[in-house]
Structure formats: structure tokens, C-alpha cells
C-alpha atoms as a PDB file:
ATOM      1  CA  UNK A   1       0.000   0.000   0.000  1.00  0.00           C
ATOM      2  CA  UNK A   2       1.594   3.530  -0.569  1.00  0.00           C
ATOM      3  CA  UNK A   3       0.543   6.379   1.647  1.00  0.00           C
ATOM      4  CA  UNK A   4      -0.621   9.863   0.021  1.00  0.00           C
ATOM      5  CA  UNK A   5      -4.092  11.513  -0.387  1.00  0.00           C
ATOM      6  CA  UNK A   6      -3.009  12.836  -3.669  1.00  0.00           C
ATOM      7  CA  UNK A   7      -5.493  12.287  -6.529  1.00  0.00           C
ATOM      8  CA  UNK A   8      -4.339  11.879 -10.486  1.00  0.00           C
ATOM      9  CA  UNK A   9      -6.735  13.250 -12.748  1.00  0.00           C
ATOM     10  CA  UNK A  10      -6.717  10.059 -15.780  1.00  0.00           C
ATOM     11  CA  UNK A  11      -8.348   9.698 -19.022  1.00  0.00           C
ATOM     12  CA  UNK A  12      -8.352   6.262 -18.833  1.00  0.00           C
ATOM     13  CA  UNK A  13      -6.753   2.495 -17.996  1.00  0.00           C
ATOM     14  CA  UNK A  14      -5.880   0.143 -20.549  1.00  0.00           C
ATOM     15  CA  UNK A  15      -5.177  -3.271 -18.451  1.00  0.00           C
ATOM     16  CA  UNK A  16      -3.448  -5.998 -20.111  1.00  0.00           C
ATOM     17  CA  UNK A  17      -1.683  -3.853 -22.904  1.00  0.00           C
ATOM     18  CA  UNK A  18       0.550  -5.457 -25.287  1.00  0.00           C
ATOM     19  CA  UNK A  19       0.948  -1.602 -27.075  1.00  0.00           C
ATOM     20  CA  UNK A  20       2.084   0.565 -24.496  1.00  0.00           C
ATOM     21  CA  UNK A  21       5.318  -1.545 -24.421  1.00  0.00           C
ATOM     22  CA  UNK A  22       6.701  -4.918 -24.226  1.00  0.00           C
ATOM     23  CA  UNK A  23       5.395  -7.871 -22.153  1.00  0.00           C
ATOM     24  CA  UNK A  24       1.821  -7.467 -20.632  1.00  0.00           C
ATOM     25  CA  UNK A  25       1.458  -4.003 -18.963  1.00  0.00           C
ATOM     26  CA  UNK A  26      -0.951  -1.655 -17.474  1.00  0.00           C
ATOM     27  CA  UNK A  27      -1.516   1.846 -19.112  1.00  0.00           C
ATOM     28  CA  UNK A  28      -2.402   4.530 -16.911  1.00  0.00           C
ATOM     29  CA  UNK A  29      -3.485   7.806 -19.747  1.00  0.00           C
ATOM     30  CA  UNK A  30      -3.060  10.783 -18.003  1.00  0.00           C
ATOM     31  CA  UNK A  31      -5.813  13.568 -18.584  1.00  0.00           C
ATOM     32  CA  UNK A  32      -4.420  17.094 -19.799  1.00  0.00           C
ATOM     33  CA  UNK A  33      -2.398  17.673 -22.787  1.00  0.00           C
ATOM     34  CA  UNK A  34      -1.074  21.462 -24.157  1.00  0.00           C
ATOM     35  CA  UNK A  35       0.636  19.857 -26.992  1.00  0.00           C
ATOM     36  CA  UNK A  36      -2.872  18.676 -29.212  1.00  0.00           C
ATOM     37  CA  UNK A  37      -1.129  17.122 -31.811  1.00  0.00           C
ATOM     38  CA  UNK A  38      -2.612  16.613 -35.242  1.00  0.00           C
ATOM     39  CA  UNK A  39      -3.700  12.802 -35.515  1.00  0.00           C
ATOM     40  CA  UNK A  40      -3.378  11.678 -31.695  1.00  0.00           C
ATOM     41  CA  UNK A  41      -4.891   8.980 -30.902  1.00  0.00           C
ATOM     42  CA  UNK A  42      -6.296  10.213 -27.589  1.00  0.00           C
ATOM     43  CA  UNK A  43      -7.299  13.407 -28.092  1.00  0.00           C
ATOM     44  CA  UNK A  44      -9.863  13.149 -25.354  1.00  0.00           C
ATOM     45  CA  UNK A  45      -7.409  13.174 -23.011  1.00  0.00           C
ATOM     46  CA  UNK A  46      -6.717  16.808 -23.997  1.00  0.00           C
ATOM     47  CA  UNK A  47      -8.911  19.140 -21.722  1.00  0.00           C
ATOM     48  CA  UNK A  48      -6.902  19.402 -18.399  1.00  0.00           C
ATOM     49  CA  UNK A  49      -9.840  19.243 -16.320  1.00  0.00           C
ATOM     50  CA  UNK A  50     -11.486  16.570 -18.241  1.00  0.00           C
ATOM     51  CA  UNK A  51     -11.620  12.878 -17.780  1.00  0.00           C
ATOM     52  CA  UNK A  52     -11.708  11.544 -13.603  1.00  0.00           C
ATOM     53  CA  UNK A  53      -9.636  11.792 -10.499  1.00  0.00           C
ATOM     54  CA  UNK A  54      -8.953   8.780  -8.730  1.00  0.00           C
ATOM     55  CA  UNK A  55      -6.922   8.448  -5.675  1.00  0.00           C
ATOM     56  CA  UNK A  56      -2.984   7.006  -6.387  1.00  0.00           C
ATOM     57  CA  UNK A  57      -4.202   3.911  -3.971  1.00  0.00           C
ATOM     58  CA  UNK A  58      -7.044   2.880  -6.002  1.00  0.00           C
ATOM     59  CA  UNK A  59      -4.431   2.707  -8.998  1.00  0.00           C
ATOM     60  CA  UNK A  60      -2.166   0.495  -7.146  1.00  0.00           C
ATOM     61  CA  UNK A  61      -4.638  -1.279  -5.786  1.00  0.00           C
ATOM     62  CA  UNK A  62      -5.639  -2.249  -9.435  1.00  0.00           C
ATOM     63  CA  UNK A  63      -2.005  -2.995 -10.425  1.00  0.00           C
ATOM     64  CA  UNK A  64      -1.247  -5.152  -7.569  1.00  0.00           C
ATOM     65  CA  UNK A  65      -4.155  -7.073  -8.444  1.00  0.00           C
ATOM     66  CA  UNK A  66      -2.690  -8.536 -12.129  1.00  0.00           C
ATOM     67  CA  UNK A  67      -0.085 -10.672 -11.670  1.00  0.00           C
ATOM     68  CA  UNK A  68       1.010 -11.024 -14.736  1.00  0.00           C
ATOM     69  CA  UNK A  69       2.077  -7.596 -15.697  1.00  0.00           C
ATOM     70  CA  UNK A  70       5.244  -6.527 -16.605  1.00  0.00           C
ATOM     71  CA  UNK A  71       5.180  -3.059 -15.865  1.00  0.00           C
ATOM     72  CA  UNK A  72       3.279  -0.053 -16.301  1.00  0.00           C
ATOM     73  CA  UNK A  73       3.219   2.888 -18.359  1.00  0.00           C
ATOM     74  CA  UNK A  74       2.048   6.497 -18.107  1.00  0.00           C
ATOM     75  CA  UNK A  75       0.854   7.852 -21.246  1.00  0.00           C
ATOM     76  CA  UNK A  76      -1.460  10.326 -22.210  1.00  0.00           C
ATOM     77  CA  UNK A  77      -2.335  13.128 -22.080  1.00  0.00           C
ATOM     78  CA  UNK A  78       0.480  14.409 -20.633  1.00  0.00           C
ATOM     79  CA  UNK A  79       2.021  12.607 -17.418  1.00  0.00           C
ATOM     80  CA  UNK A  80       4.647  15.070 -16.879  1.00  0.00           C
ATOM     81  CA  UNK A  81       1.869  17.953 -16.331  1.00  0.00           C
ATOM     82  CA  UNK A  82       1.179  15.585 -13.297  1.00  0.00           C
ATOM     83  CA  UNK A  83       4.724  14.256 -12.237  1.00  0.00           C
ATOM     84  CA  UNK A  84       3.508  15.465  -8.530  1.00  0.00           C
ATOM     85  CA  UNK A  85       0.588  13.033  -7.681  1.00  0.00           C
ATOM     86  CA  UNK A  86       2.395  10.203  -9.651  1.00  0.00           C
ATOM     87  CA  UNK A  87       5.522   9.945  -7.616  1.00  0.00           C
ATOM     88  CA  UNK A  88       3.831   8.018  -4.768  1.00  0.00           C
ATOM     89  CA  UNK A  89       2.258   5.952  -7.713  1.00  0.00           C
ATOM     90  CA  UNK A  90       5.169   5.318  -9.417  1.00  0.00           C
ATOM     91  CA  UNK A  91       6.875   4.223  -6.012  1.00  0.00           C
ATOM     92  CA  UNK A  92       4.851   1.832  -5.508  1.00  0.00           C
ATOM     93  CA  UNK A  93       4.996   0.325  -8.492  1.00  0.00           C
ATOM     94  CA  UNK A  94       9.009  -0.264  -8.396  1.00  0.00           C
ATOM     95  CA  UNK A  95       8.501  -1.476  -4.461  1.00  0.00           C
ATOM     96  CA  UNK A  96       6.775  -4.134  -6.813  1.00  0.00           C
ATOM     97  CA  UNK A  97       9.578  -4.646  -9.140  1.00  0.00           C
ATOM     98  CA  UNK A  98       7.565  -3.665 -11.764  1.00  0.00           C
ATOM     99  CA  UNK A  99       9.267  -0.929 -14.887  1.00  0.00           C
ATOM    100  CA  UNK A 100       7.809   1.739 -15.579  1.00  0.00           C
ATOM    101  CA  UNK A 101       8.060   3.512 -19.280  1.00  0.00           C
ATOM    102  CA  UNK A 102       6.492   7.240 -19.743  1.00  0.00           C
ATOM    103  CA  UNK A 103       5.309   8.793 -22.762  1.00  0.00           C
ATOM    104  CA  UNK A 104       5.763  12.416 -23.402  1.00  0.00           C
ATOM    105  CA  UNK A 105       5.331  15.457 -26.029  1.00  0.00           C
ATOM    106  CA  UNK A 106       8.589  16.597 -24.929  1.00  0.00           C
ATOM    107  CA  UNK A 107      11.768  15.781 -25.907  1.00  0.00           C
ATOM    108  CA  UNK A 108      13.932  14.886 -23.344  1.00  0.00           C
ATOM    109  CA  UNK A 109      16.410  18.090 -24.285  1.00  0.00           C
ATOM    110  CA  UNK A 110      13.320  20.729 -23.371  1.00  0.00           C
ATOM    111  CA  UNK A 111      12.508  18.094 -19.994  1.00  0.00           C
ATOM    112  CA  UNK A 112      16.283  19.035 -18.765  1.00  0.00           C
ATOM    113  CA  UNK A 113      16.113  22.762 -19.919  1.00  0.00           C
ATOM    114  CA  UNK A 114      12.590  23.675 -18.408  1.00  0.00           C
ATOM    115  CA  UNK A 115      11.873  20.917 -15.322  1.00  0.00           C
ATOM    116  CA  UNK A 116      10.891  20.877 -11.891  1.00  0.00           C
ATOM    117  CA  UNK A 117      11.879  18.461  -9.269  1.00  0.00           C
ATOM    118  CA  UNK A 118       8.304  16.813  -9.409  1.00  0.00           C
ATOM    119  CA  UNK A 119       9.598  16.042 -13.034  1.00  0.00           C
ATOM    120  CA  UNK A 120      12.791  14.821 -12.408  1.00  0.00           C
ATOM    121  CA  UNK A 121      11.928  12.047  -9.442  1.00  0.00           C
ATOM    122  CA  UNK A 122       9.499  10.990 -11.537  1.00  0.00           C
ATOM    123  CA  UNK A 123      11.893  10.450 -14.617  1.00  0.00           C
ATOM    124  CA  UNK A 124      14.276   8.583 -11.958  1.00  0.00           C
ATOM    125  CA  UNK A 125      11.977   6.008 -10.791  1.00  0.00           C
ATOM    126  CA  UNK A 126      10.786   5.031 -14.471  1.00  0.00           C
ATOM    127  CA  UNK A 127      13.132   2.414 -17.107  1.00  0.00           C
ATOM    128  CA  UNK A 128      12.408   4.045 -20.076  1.00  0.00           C
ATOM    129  CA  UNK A 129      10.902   7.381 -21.814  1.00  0.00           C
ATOM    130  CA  UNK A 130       9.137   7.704 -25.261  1.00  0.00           C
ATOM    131  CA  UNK A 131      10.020  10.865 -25.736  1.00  0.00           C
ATOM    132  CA  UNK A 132       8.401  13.646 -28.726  1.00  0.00           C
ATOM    133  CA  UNK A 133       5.031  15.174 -29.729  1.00  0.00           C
ATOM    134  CA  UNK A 134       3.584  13.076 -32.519  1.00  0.00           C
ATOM    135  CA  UNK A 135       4.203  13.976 -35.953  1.00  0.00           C
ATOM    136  CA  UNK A 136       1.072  13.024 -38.302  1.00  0.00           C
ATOM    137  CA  UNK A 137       3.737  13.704 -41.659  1.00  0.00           C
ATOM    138  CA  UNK A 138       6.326  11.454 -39.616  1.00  0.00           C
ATOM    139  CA  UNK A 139       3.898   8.557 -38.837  1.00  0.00           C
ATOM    140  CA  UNK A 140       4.434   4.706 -39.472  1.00  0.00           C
ATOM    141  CA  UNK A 141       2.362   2.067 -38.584  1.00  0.00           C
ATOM    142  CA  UNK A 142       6.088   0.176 -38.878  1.00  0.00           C
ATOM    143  CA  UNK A 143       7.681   1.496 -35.274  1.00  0.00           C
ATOM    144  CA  UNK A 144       7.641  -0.843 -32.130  1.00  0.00           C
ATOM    145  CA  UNK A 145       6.007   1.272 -29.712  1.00  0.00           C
ATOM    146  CA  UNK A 146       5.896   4.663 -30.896  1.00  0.00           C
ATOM    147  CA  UNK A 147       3.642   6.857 -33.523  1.00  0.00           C
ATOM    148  CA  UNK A 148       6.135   8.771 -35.975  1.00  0.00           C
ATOM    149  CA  UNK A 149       9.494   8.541 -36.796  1.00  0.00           C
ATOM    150  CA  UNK A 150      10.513  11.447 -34.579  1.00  0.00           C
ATOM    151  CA  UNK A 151       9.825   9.769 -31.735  1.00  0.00           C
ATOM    152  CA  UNK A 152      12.889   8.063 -29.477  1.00  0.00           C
ATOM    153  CA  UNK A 153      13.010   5.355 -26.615  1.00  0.00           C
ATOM    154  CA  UNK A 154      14.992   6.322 -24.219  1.00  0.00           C
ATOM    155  CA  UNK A 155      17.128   4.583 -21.775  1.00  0.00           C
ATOM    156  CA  UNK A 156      16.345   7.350 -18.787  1.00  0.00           C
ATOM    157  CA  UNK A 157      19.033   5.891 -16.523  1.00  0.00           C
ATOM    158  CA  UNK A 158      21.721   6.357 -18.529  1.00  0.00           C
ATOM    159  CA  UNK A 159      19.846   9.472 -20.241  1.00  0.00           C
ATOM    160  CA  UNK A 160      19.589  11.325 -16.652  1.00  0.00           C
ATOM    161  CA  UNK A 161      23.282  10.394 -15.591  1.00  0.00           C
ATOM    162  CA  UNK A 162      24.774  11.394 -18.733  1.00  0.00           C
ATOM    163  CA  UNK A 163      22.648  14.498 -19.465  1.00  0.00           C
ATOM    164  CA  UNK A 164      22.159  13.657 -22.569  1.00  0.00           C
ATOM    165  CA  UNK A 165      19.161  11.495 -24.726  1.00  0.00           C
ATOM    166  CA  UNK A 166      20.575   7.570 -24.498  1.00  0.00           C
ATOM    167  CA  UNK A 167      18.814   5.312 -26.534  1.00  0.00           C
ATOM    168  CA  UNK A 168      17.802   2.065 -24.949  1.00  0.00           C
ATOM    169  CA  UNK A 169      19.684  -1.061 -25.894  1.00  0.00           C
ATOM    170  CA  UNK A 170      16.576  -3.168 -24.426  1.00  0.00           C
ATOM    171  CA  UNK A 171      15.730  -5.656 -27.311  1.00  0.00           C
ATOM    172  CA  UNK A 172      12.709  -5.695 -26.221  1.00  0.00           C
ATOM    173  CA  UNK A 173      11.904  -2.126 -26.878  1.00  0.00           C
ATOM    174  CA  UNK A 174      12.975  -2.672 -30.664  1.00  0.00           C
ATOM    175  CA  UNK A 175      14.149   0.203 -31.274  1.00  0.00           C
ATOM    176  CA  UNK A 176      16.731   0.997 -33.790  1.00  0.00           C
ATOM    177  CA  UNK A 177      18.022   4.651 -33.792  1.00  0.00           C
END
């Protein structure tokens, strides 16, 4: 059990998700986005007061339930506009050995320039960071878990330590730079 009374404001939950990364995970989408980019696929997830708020325990609760899961990821939306409340989440879910991949419009270049500490503990407890607005010209039904070409999978341990993006070498991921 984690201990906060902070609430996340979500979109939605996709359990047992084979496209929000590799191996069976849980996707958490985030509600809020200020990047609206042409084509995304969850453009509901836009308004920042849309969608529900449900308490960080209740989404635990649910993760600790599957078994099978691999790890979780926070897409969106945008989950950095609510790094805050998912800290205690996302602490929970390593105390479970569980990864946890994030999803952002940013790139990781403007995270480092123009980031709070909220941000950056959050970025430390996940494995990996899909990081770049979509791109509708740059799309390609072809990429292993990402939506255009501009898009990079990031290794965020290595990424953080060496201040610069590091793609991941995961297999799994499949990504080829």
C-alpha cells in the first residue's frame, strides 16, 4: 500500500496492454495535454480538467491485483503535467519490481532545460521514456512502440546520468536509432 491523499486526474486504464510496451502491462493515460497534436490517438485526453480523479491507492490497488504484468506505463495526455501526484504511484509500483516507461510530447532536451523536481523524481523512478510530440507527416504504422518517426526510446538511466538522450539497448523495446 503507498501512503498519500493525492489524486491523479486520468483519461483512462488500458489493463493488459501489449501496445504501451513490451510484455503485458498496465496503461495509466493521463488527462491534460497542451501539446494537441494533429492525428493523436487520444485526443480526449486533452482538456486538463477533463476525464476523472482517482486516488494514487485505487491505482495500485488495481495494479497489484494482475499478476502477470510486466510493468506499467504512463501515457497520455500528458504525465509530466502531473509528475507530482504520480511519484507516490510510481513508487509503488518499483517497491513491486515492476518498470515503468512514460510517454511524453517533450523531448527529453526541453525536460532538462525547463523541469521541476516533481519532473525529475518521476523520470528517476521510471526504465524508459518515449520521448516527442507526434508527428502526423512522420507517422508509421512500422515502429515498435511509438507513432512517428521522430519519436525516441529512451534509456532514462543512462539518459539522466549522462545528461544527454541515451537510446535504450533493451531488445525488447525494438528500437533501432
Amino acid at each position: 500500500m503507498i501512503a498519500t491523499e493525492k489524486t491523479i486526474r486520468i483519461a483512462g486504464i488500458a489493463n493488459d496492454s501489449i501496445v504501451d510496451g513490451p510484455g503485458l502491462r498496465i496503461g495509466i493515460f493521463i488527462q491534460g495535454c497542451k501539446r494537441r497534436c494533429e492525428g493523436c490517438q487520444n485526443p480526449e485526453s486533452w482538456p486538463i480538467d477533463g476525464g476523472r480523479e482517482i486516488t494514487a491507492e485505487a491505482l495500485y490497488a488495481s495494479i497489484c491485483k494482475n499478476p502477470l504484468i510486466e510493468g506499467v506505463t504512463f501515457s497520455g495526455g500528458e504525465p509530466l503535467l502531473r509528475a507530482g501526484a504520480l511519484i507516490p504511484l510510481a513508487r509503488g509500483i518499483r517497491s513491486r519490481g515492476l518498470n515503468i516507461a512514460i510517454y511524453t510530447g517533450y523531448t527529453f532536451e526541453e525536460i532538462l532545460e525547463d523541469s521541476d523536481d516533481d519532473v525529475l523524481a518521476l523520470l528517476n523512478l521510471a526504465s524508459i521514456l518515449v520521448d516527442g510530440s507526434f508527428i502526423l507527416a512522420e507517422r508509421s504504422l512500422m515502429l515498435s512502440f511509438r507513432g512517428s518517426q521522430n519519436q525516441r526510446i529512451l534509456d532514462l538511466s543512462r539518459s539522466l546520468a549522462e545528461g544527454r538522450a541515451v537510446a535504450t539497448e533493451d531488445p525488447a523495446w525494438g528500437y533501432k536509432p
